[in-house]
C-alpha atoms as a PDB file:
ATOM      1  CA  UNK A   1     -15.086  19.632  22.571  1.00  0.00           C
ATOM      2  CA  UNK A   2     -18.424  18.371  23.536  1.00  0.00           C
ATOM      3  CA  UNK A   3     -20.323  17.775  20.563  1.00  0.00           C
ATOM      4  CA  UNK A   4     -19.931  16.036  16.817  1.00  0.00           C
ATOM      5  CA  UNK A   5     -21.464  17.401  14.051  1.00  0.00           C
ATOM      6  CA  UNK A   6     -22.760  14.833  11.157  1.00  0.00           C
ATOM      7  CA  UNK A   7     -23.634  15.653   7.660  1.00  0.00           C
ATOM      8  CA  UNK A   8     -25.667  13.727   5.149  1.00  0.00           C
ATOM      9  CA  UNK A   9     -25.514  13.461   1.803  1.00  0.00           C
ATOM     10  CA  UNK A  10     -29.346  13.176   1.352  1.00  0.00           C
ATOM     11  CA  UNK A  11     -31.210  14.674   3.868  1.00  0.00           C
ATOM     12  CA  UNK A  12     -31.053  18.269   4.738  1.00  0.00           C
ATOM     13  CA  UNK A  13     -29.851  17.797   8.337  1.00  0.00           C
ATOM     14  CA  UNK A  14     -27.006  18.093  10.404  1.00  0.00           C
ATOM     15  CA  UNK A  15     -26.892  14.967  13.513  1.00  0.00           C
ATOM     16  CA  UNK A  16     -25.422  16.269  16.535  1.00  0.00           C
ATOM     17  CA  UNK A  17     -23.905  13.907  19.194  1.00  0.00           C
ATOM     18  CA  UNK A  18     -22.827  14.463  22.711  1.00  0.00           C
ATOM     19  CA  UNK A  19     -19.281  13.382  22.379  1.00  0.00           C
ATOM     20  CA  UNK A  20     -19.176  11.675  26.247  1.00  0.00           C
ATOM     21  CA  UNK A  21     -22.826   9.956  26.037  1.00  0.00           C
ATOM     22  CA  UNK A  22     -22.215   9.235  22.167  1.00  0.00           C
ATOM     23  CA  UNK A  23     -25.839   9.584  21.780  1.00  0.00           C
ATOM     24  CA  UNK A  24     -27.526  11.363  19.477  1.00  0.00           C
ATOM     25  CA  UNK A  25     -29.098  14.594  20.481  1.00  0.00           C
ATOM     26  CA  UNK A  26     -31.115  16.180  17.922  1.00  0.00           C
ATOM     27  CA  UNK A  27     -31.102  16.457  13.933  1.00  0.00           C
ATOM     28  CA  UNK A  28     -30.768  20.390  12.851  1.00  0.00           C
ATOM     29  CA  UNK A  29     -33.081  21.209   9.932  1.00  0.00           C
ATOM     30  CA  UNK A  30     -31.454  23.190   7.203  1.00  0.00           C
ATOM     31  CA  UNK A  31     -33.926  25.854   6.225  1.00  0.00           C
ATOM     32  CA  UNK A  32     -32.408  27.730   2.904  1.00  0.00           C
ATOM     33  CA  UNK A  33     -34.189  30.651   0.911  1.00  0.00           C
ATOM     34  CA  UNK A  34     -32.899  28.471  -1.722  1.00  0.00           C
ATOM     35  CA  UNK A  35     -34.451  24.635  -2.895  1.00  0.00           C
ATOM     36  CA  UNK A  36     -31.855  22.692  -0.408  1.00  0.00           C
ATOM     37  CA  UNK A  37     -30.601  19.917  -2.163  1.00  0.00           C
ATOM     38  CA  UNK A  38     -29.989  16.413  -0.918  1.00  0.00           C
ATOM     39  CA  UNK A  39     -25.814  17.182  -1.091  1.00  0.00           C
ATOM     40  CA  UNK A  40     -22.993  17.123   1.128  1.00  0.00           C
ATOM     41  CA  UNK A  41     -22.581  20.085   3.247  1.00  0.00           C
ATOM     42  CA  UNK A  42     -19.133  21.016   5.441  1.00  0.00           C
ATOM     43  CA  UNK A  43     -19.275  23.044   8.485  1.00  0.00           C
ATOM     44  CA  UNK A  44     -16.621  25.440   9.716  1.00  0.00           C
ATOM     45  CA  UNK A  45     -16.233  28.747  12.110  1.00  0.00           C
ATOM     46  CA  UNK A  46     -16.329  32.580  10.999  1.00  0.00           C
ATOM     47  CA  UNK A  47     -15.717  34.305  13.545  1.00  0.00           C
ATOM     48  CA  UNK A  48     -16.349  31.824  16.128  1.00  0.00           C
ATOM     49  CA  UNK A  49     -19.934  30.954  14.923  1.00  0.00           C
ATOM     50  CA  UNK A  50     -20.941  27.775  12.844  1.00  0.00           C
ATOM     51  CA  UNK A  51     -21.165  28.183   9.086  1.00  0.00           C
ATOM     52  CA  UNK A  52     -22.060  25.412   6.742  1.00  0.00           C
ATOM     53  CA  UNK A  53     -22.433  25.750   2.675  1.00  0.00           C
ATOM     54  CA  UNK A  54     -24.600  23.955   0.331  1.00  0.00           C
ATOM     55  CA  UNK A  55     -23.036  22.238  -2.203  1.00  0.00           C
ATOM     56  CA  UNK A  56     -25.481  22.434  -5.026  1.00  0.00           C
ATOM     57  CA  UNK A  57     -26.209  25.790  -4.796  1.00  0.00           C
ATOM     58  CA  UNK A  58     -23.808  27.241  -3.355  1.00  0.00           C
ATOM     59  CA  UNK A  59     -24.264  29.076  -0.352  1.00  0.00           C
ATOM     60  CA  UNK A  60     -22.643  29.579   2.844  1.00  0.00           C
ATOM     61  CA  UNK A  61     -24.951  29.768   5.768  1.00  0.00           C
ATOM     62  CA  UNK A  62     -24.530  31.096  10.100  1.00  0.00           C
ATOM     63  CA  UNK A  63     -26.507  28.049  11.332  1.00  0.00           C
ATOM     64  CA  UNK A  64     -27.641  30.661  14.213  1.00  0.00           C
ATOM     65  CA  UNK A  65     -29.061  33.437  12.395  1.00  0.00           C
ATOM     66  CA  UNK A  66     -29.727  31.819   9.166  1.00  0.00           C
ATOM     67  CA  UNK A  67     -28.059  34.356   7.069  1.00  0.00           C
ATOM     68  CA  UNK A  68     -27.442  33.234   3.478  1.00  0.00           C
ATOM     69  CA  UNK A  69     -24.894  34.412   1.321  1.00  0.00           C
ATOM     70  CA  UNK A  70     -24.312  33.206  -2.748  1.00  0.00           C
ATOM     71  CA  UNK A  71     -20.697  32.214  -3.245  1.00  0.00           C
ATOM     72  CA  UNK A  72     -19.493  29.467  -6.363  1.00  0.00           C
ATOM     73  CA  UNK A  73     -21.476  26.115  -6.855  1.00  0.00           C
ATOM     74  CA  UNK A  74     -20.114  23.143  -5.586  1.00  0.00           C
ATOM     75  CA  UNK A  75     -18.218  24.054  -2.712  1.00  0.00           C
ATOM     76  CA  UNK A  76     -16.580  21.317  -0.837  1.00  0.00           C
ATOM     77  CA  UNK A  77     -14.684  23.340   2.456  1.00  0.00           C
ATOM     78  CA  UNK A  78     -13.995  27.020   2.909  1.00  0.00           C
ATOM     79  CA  UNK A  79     -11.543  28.634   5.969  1.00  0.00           C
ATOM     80  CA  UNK A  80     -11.344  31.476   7.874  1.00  0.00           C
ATOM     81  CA  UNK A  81      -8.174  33.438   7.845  1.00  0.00           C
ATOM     82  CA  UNK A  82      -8.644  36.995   9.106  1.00  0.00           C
ATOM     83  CA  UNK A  83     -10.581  39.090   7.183  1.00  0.00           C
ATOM     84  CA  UNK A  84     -10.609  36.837   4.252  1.00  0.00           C
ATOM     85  CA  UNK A  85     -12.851  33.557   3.612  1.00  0.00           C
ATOM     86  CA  UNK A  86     -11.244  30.656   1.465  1.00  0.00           C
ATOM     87  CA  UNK A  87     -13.623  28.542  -0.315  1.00  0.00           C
ATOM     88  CA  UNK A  88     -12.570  25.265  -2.950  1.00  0.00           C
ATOM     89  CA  UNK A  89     -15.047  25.327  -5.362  1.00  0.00           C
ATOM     90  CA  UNK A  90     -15.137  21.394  -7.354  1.00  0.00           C
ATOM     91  CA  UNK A  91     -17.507  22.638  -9.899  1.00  0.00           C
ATOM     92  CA  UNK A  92     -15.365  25.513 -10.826  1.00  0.00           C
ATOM     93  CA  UNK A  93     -11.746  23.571  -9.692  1.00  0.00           C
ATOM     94  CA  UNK A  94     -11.002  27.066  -8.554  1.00  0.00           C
ATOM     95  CA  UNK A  95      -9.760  28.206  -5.029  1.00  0.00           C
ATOM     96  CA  UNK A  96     -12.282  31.370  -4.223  1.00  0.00           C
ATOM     97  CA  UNK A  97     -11.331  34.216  -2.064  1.00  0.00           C
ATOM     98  CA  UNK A  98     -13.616  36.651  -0.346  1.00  0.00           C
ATOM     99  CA  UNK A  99     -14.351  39.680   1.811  1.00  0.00           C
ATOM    100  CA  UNK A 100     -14.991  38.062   5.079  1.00  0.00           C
ATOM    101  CA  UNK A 101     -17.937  40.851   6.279  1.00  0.00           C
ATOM    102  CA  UNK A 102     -19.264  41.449   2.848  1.00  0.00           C
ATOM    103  CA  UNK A 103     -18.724  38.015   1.446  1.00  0.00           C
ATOM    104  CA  UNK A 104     -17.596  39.733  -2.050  1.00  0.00           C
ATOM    105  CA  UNK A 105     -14.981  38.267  -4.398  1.00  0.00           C
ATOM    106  CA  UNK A 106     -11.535  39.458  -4.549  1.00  0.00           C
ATOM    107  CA  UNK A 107     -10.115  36.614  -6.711  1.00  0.00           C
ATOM    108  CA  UNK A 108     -10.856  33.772  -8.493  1.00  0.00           C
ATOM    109  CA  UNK A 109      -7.913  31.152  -8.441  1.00  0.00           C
ATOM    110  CA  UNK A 110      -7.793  28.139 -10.932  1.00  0.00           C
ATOM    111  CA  UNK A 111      -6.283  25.009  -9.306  1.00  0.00           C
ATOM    112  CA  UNK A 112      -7.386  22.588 -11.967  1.00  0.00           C
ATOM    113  CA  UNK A 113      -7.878  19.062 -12.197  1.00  0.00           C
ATOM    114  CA  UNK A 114     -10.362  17.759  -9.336  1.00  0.00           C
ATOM    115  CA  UNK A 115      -9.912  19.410  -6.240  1.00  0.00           C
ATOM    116  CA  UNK A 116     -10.916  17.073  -3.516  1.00  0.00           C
ATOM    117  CA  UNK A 117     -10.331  18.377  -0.233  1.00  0.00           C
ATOM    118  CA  UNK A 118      -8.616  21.279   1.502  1.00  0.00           C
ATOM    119  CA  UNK A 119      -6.659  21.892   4.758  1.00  0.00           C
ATOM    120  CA  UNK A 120      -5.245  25.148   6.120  1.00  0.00           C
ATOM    121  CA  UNK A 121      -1.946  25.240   8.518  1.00  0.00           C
ATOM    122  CA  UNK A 122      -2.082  28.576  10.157  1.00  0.00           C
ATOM    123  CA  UNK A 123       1.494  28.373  11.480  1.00  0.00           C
ATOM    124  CA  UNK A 124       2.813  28.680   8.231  1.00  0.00           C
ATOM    125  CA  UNK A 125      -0.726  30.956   6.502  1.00  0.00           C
ATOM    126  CA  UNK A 126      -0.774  28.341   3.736  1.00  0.00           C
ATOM    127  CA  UNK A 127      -3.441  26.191   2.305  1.00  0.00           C
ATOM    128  CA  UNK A 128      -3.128  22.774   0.746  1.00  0.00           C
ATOM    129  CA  UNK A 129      -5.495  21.541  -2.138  1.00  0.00           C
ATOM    130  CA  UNK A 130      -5.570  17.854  -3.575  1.00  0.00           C
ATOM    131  CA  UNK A 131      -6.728  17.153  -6.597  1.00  0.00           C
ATOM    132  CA  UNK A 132      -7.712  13.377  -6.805  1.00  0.00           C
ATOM    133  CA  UNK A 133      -7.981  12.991 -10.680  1.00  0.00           C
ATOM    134  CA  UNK A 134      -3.648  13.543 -10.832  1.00  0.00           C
ATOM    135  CA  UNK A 135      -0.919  12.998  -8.881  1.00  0.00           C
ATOM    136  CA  UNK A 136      -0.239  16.673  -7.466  1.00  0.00           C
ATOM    137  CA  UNK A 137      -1.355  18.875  -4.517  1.00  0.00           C
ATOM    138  CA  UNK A 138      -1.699  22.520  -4.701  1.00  0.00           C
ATOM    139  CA  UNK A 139       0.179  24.668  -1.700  1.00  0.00           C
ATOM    140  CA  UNK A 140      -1.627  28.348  -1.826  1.00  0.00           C
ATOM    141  CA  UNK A 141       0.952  31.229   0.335  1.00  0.00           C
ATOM    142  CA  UNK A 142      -1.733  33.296   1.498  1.00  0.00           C
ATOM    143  CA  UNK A 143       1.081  35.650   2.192  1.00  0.00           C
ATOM    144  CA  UNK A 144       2.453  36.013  -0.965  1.00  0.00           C
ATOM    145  CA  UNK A 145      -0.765  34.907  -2.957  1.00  0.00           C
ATOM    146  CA  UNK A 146       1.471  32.155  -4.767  1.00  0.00           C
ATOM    147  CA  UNK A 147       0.264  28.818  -6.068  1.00  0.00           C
ATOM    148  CA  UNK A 148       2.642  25.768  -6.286  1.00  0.00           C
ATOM    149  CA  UNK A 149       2.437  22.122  -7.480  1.00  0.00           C
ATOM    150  CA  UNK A 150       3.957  19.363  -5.723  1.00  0.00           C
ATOM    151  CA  UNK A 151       3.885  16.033  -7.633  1.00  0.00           C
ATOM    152  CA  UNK A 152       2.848  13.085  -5.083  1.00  0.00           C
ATOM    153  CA  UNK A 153       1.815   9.649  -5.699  1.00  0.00           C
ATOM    154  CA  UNK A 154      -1.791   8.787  -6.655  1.00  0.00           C
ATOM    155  CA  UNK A 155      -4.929   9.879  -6.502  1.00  0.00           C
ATOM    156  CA  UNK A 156      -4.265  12.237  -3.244  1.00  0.00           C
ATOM    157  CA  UNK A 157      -7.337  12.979  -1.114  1.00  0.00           C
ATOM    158  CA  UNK A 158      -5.471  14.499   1.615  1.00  0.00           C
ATOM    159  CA  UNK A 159      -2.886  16.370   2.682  1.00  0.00           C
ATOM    160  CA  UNK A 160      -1.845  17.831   6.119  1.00  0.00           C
ATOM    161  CA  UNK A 161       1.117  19.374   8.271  1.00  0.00           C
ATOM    162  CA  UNK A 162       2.558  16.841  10.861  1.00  0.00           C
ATOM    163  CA  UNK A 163       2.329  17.687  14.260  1.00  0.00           C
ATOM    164  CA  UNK A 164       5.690  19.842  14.778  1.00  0.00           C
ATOM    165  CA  UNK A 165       4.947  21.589  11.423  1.00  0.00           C
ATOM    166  CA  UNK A 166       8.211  20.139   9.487  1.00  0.00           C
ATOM    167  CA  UNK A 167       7.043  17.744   7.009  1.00  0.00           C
ATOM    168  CA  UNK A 168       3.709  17.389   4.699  1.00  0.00           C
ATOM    169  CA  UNK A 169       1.672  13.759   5.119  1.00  0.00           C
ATOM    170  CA  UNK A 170      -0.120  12.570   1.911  1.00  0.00           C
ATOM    171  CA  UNK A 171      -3.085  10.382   1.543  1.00  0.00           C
ATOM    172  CA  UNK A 172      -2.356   8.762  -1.476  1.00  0.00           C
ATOM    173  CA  UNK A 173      -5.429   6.671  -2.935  1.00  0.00           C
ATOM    174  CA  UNK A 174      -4.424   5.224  -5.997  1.00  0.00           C
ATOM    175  CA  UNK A 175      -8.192   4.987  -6.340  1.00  0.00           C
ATOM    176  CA  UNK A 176      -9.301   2.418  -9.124  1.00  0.00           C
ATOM    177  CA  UNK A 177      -5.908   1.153  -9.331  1.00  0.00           C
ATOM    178  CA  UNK A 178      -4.623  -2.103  -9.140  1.00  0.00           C
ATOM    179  CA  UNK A 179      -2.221  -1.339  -6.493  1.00  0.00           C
ATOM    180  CA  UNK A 180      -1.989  -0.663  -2.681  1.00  0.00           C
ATOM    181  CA  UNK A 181      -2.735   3.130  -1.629  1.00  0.00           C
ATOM    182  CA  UNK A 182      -0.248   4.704   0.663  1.00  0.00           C
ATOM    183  CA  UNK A 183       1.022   7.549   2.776  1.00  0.00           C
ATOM    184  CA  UNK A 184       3.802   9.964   1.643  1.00  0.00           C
ATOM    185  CA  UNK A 185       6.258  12.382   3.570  1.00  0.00           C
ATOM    186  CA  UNK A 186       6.738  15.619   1.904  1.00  0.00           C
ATOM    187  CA  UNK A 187       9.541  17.774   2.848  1.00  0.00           C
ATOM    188  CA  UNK A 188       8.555  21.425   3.469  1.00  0.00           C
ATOM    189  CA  UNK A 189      12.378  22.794   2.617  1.00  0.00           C
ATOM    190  CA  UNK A 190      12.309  21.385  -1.069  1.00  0.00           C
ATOM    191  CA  UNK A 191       8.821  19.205  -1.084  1.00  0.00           C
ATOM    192  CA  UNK A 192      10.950  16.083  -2.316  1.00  0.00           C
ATOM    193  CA  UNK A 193       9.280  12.653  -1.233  1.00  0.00           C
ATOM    194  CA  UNK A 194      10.883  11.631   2.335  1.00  0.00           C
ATOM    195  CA  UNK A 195       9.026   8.350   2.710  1.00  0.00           C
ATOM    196  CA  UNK A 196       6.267   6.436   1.135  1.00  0.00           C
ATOM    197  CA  UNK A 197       4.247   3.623   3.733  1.00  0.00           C
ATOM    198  CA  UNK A 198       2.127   1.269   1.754  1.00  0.00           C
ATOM    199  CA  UNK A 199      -1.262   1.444   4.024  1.00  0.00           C
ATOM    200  CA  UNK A 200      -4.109  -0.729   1.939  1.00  0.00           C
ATOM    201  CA  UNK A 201      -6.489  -0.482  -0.390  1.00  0.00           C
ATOM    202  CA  UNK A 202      -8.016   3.430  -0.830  1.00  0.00           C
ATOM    203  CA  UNK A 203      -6.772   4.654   1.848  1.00  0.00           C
ATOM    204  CA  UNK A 204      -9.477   7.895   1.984  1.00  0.00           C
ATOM    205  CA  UNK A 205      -9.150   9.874   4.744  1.00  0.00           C
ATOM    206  CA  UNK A 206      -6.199  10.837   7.772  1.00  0.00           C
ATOM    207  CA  UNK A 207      -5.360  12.301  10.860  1.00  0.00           C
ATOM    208  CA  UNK A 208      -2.724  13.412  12.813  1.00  0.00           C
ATOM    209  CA  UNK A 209      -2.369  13.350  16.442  1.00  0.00           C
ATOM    210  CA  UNK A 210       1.117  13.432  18.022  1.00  0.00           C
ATOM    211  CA  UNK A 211       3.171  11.174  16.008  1.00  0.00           C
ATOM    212  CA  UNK A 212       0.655   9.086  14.772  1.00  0.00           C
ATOM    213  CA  UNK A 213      -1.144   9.151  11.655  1.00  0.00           C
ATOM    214  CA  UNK A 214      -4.708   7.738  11.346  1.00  0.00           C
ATOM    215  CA  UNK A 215      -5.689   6.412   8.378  1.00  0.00           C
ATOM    216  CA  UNK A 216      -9.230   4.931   6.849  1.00  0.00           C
ATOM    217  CA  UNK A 217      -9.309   2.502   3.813  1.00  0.00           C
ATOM    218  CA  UNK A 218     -12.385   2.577   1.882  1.00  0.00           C
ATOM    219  CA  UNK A 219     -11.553  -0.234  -0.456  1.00  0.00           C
ATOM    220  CA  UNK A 220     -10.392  -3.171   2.695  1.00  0.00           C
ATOM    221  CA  UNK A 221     -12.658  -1.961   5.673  1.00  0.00           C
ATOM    222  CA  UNK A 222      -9.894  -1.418   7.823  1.00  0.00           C
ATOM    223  CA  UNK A 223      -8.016   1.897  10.141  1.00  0.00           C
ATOM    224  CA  UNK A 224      -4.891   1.770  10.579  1.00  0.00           C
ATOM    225  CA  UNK A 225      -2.376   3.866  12.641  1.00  0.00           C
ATOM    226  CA  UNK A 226       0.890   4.541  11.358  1.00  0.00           C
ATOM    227  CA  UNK A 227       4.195   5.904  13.682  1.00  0.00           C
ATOM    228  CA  UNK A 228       5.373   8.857  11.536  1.00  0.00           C
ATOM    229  CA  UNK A 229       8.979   8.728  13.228  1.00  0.00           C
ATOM    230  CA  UNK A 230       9.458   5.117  12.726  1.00  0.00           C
ATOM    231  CA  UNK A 231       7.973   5.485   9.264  1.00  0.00           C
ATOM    232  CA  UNK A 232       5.524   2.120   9.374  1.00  0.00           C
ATOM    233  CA  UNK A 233       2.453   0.769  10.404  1.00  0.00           C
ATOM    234  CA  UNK A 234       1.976   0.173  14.495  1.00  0.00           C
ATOM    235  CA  UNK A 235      -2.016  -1.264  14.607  1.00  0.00           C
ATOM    236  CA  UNK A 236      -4.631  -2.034  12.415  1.00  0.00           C
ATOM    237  CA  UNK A 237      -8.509  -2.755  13.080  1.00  0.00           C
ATOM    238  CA  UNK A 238     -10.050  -4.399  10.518  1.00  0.00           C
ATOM    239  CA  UNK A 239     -13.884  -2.958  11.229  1.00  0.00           C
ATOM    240  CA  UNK A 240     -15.497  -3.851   8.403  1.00  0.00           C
ATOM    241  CA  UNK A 241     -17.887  -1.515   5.898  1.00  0.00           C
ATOM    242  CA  UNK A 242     -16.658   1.243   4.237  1.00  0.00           C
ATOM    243  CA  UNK A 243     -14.746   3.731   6.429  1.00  0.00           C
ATOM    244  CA  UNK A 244     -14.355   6.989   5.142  1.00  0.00           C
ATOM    245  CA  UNK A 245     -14.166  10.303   7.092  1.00  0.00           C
ATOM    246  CA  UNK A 246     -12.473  10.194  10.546  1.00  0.00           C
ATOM    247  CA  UNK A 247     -11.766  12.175  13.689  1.00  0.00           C
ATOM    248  CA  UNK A 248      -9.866  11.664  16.804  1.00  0.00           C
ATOM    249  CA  UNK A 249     -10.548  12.421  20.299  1.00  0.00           C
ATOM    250  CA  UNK A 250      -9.704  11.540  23.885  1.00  0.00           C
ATOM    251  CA  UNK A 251      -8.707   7.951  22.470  1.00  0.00           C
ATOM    252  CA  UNK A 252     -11.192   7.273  20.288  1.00  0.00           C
ATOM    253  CA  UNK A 253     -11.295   7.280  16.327  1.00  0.00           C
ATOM    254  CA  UNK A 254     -14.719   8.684  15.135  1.00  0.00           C
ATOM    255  CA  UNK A 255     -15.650   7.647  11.517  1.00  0.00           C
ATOM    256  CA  UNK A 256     -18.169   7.334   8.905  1.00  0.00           C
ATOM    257  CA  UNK A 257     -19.137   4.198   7.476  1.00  0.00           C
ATOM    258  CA  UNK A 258     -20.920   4.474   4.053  1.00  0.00           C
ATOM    259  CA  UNK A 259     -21.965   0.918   4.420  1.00  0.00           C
ATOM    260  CA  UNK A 260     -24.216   0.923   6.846  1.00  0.00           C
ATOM    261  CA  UNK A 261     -24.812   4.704   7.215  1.00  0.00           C
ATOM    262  CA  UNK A 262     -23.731   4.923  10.381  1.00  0.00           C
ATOM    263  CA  UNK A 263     -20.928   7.038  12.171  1.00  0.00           C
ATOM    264  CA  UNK A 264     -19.038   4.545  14.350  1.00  0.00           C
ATOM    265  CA  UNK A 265     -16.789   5.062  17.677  1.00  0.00           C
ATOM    266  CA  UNK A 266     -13.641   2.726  18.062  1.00  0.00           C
ATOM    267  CA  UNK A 267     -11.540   3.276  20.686  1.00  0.00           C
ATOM    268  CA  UNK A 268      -7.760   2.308  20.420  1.00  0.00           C
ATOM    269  CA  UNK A 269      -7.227   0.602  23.922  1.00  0.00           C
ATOM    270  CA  UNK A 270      -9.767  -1.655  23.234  1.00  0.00           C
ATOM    271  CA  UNK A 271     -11.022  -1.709  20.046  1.00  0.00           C
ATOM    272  CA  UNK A 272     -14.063  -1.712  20.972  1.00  0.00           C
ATOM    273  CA  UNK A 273     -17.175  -0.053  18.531  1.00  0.00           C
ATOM    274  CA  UNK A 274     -20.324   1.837  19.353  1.00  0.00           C
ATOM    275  CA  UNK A 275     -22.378   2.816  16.118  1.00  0.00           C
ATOM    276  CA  UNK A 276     -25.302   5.660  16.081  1.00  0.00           C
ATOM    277  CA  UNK A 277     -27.078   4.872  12.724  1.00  0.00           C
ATOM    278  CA  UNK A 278     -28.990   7.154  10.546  1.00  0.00           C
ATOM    279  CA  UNK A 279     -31.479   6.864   7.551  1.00  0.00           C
ATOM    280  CA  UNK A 280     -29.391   8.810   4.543  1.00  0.00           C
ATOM    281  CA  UNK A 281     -25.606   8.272   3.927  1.00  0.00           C
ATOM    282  CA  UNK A 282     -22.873  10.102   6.621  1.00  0.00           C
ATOM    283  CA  UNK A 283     -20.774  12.890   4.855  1.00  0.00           C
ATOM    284  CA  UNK A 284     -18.141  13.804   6.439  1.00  0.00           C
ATOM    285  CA  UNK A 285     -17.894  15.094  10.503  1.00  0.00           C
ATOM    286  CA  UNK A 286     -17.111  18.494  12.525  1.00  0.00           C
ATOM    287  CA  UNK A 287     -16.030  18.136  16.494  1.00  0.00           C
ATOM    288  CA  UNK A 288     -16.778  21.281  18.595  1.00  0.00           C
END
């Protein structure tokens, strides 16, 4: 990994930092045959080569040749998985699957609610779908093309595989509510809650690295790391704004602060903070 990829929910550009220097390199101009809009955009790799989509309308893009393909409206992620192209749709609350070389659809899957956010564990070919608006996740078998519901707690925004691959960890907002947001530990043999750590208020974004969970609270201003075999909370930095997305690397915890639109580097020995600002609002970030 060398570089970081930042989105921006207004402008039409993509940031790019060197991930050593943590300065910022140059801003990539989205060019579209379509009007670009001033949305959120995600980033991910077809075959090895940078594609982003346009939210509004709907497009998935190869940020080297500029090819343009229609999709669904309001996509918010998509995967790779061999010949096949996953994309979550919000507009639609739909999982969409298509032809990977001709980018046609093959099916249309209805995952209702509000679909926030989507993760894909290739050990086990399944992908994982939280819809924020209940208090379920969606677990697609791309093997067997089955859909299943697994009640959580609140609000979920995330949801990924620990490390080893035996257990499911849960961002659990419980956005809105009057109560503390947590983390949750799904088992994968019969998806029954193992564990549920109180972490703070929204918790809105995690990652795993090794046995530790990273989580960012949107509501407190705070990033805490949580011990997934002792099951509770080992270090908390209280930074302030409004953290959302994160990323880890080499012992640092990249995030986005919708405060100050800025993307912000903390390091964990220290706790020290380096900030790159920029003029629109940071959505979300890709490491590469």
């Amino acid at each position: 990994m060398d570089k970081i990829y930042v989105f921006n929910s207004y402008y039409n550009i993509i940031e790019v930092i060197d991930i050593d220097s943590f300065i910022l390199e140059k801003e990539i101009v989205i060019k579209s045959k379509f009007s670009v809009s001033p949305h959120p955009i995600y980033m991910n790799m077809v075959d090895n080569r940078k594609n982003i989509i346009n939210y509004k309308v709907g497009t998935i893009m190869d940020l080297e040749s500029n090819e343009e393909i229609y999709i669904a409206k309001g996509i918010i992620s998509f995967y790779q998985f061999k010949k096949r192209l996953f994309f979550l749709s919000e507009e639609c609350s739909s999982l969409i699957i298509c032809d990977k070389d001709t980018k046609e659809i093959e099916e249309i899957i209805p995952v209702g609610g509000t679909p926030f956010s989507m993760t894909f564990d290739k050990r086990r070919e399944v992908l994982i779908i939280t819809d924020v608006s209940d208090s379920f996740i969606n677990i697609y078998d791309i093997k067997t093309g089955i859909l299943k519901k697994v009640q959580v707690g609140l609000n979920p925004t995330k949801a990924i595989f620990s490390t080893g691959g035996e257990y499911l960890v849960v961002c659990e907002s419980a956005m809105e509510k009057e109560i503390n947001g947590s983390i949750s530990i799904i088992s994968i043999n019969n998806f029954k809650t193992l564990d549920r750590i109180m972490v703070g208020v929204t918790p809105y974004d995690i990652y795993i690295s090794g046995d530790g969970c990273i989580v960012s609270n949107l509501g407190e201003g705070s990033i805490k790391i949580i011990d997934l075999k002792k099951r509770k909370e080992i270090k908390t930095y209280f930074v302030g704004g409004i953290p959302s997305d994160i990323s880890y690397y080499n012992e640092n915890i990249y995030y986005c602060d919708k405060l100050s639109n800025s993307i912000i580097r903390l390091n964990i020995n220290n706790g020290e903070k380096k900030k790159i600002k920029f003029k629109g609002e940071p959505k979300g970030i890709f490491l590469s």
